[in-house]
Protein backbone atom coordinates (compact mmCIF):
# COMPACT_ATOMS: atom_id res chain seq x y z
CA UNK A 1 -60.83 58.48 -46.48
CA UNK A 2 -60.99 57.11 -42.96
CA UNK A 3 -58.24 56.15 -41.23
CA UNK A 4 -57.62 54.10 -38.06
CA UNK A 5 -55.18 53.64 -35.59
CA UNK A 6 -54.00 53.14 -31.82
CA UNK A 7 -53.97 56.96 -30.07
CA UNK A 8 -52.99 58.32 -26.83
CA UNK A 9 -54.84 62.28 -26.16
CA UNK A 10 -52.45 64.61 -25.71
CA UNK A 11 -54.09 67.76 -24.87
CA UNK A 12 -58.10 68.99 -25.66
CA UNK A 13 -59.70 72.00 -26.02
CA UNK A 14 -63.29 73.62 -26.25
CA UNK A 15 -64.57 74.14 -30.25
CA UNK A 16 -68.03 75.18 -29.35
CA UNK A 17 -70.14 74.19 -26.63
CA UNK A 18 -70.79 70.94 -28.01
CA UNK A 19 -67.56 70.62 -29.91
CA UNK A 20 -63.70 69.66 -29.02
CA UNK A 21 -60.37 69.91 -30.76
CA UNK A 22 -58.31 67.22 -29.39
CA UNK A 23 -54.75 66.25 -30.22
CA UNK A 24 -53.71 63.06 -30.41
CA UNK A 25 -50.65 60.86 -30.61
CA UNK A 26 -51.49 58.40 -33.26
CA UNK A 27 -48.76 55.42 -33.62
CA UNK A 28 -48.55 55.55 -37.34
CA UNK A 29 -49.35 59.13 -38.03
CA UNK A 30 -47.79 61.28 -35.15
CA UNK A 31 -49.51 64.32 -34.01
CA UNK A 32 -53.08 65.27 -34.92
CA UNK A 33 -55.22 67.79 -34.87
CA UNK A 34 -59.25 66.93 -34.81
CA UNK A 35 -62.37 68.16 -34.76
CA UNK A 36 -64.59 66.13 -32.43
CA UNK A 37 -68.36 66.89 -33.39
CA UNK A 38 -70.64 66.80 -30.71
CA UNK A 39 -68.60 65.09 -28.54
CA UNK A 40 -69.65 66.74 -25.29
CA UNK A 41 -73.38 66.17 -25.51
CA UNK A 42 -74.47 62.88 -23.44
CA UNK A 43 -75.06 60.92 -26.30
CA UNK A 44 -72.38 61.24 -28.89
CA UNK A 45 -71.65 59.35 -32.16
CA UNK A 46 -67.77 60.35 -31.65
CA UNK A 47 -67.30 58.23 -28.25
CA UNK A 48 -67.93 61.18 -26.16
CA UNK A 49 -66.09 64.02 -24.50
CA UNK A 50 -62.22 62.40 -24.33
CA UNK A 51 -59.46 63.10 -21.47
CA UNK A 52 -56.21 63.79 -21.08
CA UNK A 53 -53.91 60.67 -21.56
CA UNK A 54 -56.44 58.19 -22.39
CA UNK A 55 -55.51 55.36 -25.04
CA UNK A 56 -58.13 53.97 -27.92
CA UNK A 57 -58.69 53.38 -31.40
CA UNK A 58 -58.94 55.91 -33.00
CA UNK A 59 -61.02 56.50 -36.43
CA UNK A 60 -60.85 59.95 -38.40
CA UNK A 61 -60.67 61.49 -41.34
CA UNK A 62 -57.33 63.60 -41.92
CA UNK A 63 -57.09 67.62 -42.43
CA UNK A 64 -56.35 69.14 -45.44
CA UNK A 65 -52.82 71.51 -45.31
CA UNK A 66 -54.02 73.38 -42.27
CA UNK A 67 -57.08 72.51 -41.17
CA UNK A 68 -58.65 70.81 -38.63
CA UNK A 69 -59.28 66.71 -39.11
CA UNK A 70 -62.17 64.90 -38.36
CA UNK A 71 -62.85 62.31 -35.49
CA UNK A 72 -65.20 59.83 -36.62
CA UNK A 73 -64.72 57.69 -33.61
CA UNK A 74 -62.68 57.02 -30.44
CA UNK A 75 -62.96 53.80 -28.65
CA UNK A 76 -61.48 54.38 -25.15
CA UNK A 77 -58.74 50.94 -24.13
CA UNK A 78 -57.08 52.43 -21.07
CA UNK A 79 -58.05 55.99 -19.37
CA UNK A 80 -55.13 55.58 -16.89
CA UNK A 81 -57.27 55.94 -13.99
CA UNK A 82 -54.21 54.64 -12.18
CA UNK A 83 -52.94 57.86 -12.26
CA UNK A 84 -55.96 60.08 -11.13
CA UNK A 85 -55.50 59.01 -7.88
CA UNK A 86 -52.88 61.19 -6.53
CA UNK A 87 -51.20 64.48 -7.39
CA UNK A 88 -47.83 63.16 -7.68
CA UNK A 89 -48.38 60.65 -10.68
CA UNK A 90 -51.49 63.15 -12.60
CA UNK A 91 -48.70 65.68 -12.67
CA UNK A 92 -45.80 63.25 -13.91
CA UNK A 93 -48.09 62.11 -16.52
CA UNK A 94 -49.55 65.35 -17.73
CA UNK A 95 -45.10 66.44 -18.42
CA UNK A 96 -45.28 63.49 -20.17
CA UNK A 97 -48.11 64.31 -22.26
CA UNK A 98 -47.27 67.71 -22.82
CA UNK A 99 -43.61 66.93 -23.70
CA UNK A 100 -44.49 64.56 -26.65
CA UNK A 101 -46.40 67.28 -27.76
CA UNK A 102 -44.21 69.47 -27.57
CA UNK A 103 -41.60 67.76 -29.14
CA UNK A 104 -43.41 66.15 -32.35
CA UNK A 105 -44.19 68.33 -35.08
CA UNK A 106 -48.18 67.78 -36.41
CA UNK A 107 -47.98 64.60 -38.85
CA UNK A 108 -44.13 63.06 -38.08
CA UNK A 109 -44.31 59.79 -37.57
CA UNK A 110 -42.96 58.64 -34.41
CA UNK A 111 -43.99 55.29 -33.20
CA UNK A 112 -41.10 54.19 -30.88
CA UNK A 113 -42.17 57.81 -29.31
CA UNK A 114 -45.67 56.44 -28.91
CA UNK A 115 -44.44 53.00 -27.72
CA UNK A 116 -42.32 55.00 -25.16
CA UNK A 117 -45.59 56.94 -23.86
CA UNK A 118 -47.96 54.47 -24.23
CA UNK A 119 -45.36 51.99 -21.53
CA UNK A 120 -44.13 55.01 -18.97
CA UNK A 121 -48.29 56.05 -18.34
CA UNK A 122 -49.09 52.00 -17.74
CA UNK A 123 -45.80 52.11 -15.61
CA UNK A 124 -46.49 55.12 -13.92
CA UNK A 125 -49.87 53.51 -12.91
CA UNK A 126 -48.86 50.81 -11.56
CA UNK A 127 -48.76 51.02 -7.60
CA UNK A 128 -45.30 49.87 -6.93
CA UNK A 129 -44.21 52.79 -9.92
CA UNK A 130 -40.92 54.41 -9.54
CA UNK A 131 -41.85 57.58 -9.93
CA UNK A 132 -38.87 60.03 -10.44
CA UNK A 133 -36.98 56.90 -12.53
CA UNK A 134 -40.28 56.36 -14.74
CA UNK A 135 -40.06 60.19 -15.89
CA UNK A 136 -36.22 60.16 -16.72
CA UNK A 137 -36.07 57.34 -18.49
CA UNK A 138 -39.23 58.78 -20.78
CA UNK A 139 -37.66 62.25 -20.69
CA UNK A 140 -33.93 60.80 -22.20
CA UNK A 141 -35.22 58.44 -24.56
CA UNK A 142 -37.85 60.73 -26.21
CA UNK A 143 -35.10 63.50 -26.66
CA UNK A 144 -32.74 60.79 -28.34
CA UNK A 145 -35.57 59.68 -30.38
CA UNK A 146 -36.06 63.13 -31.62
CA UNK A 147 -32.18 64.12 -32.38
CA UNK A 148 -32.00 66.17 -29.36
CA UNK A 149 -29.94 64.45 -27.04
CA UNK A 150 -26.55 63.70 -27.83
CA UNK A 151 -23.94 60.94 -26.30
CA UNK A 152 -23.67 60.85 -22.11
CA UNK A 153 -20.44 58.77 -21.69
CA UNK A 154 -18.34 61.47 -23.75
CA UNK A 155 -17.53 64.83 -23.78
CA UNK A 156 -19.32 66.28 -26.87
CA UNK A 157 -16.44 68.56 -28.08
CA UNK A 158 -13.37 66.20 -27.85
CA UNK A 159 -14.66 62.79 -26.86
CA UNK A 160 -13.04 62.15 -23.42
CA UNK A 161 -14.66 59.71 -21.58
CA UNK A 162 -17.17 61.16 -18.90
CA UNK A 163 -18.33 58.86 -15.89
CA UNK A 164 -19.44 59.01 -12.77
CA UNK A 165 -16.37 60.23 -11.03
CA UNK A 166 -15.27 62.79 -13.62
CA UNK A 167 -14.60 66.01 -12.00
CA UNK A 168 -15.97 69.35 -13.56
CA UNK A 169 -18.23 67.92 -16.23
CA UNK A 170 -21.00 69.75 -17.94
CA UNK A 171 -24.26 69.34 -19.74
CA UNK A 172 -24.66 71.85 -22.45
CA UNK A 173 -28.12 72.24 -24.66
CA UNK A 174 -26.70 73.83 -27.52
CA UNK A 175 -23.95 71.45 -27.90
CA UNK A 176 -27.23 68.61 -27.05
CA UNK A 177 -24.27 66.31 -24.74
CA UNK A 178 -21.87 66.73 -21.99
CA UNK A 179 -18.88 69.09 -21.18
CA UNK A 180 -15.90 67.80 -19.94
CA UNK A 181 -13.26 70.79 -17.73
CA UNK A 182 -11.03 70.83 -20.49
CA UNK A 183 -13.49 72.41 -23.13
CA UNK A 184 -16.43 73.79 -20.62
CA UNK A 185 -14.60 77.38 -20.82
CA UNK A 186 -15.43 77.76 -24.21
CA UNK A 187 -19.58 76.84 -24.27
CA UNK A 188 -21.18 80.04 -22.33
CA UNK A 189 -24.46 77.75 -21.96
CA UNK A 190 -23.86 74.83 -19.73
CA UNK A 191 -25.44 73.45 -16.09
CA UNK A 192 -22.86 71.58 -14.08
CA UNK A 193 -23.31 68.17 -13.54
CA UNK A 194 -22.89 66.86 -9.74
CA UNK A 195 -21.81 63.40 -9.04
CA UNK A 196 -25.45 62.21 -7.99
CA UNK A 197 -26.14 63.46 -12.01
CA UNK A 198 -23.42 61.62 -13.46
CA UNK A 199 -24.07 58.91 -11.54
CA UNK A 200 -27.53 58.92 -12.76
CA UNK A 201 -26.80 59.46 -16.19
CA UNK A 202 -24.32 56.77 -16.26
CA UNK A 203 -27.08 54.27 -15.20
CA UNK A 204 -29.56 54.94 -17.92
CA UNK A 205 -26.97 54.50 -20.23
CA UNK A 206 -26.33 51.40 -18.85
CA UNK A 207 -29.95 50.27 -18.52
CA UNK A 208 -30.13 50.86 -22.04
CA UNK A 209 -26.90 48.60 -23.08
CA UNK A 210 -29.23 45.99 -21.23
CA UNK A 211 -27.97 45.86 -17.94
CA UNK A 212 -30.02 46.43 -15.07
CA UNK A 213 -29.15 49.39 -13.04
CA UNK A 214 -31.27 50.72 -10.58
CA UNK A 215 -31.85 54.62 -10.78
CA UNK A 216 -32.36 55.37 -7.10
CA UNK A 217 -34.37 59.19 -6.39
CA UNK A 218 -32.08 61.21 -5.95
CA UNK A 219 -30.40 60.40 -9.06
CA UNK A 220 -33.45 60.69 -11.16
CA UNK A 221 -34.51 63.72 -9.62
CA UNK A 222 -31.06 65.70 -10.51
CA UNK A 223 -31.52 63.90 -14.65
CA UNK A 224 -35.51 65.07 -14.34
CA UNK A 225 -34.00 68.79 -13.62
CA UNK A 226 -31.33 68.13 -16.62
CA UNK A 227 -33.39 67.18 -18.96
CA UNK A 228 -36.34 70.25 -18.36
CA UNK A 229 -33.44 72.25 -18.31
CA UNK A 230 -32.54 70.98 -21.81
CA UNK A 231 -35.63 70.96 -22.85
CA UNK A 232 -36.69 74.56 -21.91
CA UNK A 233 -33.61 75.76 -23.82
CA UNK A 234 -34.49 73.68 -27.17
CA UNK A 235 -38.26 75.15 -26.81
CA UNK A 236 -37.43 78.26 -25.73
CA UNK A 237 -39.82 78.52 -22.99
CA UNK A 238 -40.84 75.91 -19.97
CA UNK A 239 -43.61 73.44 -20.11
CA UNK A 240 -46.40 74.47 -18.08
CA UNK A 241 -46.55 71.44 -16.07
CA UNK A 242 -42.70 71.45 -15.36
CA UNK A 243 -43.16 73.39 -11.94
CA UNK A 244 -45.73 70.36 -10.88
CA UNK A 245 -43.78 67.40 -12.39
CA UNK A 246 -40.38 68.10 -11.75
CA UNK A 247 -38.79 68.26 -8.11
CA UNK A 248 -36.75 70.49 -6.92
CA UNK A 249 -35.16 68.78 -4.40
């Protein structure tokens, strides 16, 4: 039975030389996996040969245990072309991308992961875009969203409050939350957090209580590096477009 929905292309690959497999985020349905028929010939009854990070309607049929799906159709809304302009913003957008897929399992529904995409790529391509801000606030709120990030005004062991001046604070990925100096010593894997992190940190937190905090560079560079750091430890490798996406400064 055919199904339809709003989708966002996470990654695509070659079938045959005619053929792709493309995943997609779908709103209601989470990650899938689908055959796209024909879609790179010039005149295609699928919608044609689909990109990275563009947004449609998406029609298809649904796999069976594991195999492939089928696209029926894919009516391109938004291809982002925003973002193709410069290397700074393809490469913030292709993390982004790769990170949701990453992080959803084929067929979980996420949709407040999909809202979250779907606004940080028509952010990021607006001109006026705050770059290194956009991808933090994506980064922390899709790791909440999928039980991976814990609490980031308290210590995660004993509860002590943790703010911007706190001295000798932590972030740990297997405890998924911060480290205050009093239980640090007894987590062997743990980053320390610098002021310009906790500062950071302690804005998005606030954003998200609904006040407006700016998240100047620097800070969301040093979350950006936090949060890939967390990440890479939860996935046990690094996303391939981490060395492009996130700064080192």
């Amino acid at each position: 039975m055919q199904q339809r929905e709003p989708a966002i292309c996470l990654r695509t690959s070659d079938f045959s030389e005619t053929s792709q497999v493309v995943h997609f985020l779908g709103r209601e349905s989470g990650v899938l996996r689908l055959l796209a028929k024909g879609s790179k010939r010039k005149k295609s009854s699928t919608g044609g040969a689909i990109d990275l990070m563009c947004e449609g309607d998406l029609v298809y049929i649904a796999s069976r245990r594991d195999s492939l799906g089928t696209l029926v159709e894919f009516t391109e809304t938004d291809s982002h072309a925003g973002l193709r302009t410069g290397a700074v913003k393809l490469n913030t957008g292709l993390y982004m991308i790769e990170l949701a897929g990453a992080l959803l399992a084929e067929a979980d529904p996420h949709p407040e992961v999909f809202d979250l995409l779907h606004n940080a790529l028509a952010r990021l391509a607006q001109p006026d875009a705050p770059v290194p801000a956009v991808l933090a606030w994506f980064q922390w709120r899709t790791l909440h969203h999928v039980g991976l990030m814990g609490e980031l005004t308290t210590c995660s062991a004993c509860g002590k409050p943790i703010g911007p001046s706190t001295r000798g604070a932590y972030f740990s990925s297997s405890e998924g939350g911060m480290l205050c100096a009093d239980c640090e010593g007894v987590v062997a894997e743990k980053t320390r957090l610098t002021p310009t992190a906790l500062a950071g940190l302690a804005a998005l937190t606030a954003t998200a209580a609904g006040q407006r905090t700016p998240l100047p560079d620097n800070q969301a560079h040093a979350i950006n590096q936090i949060l890939n750091y967390h990440t890479t430890n939860q996935l046990g490798k690094p996303l391939k477009m981490a060395r492009y996406a996130i700064s080192r400064r």
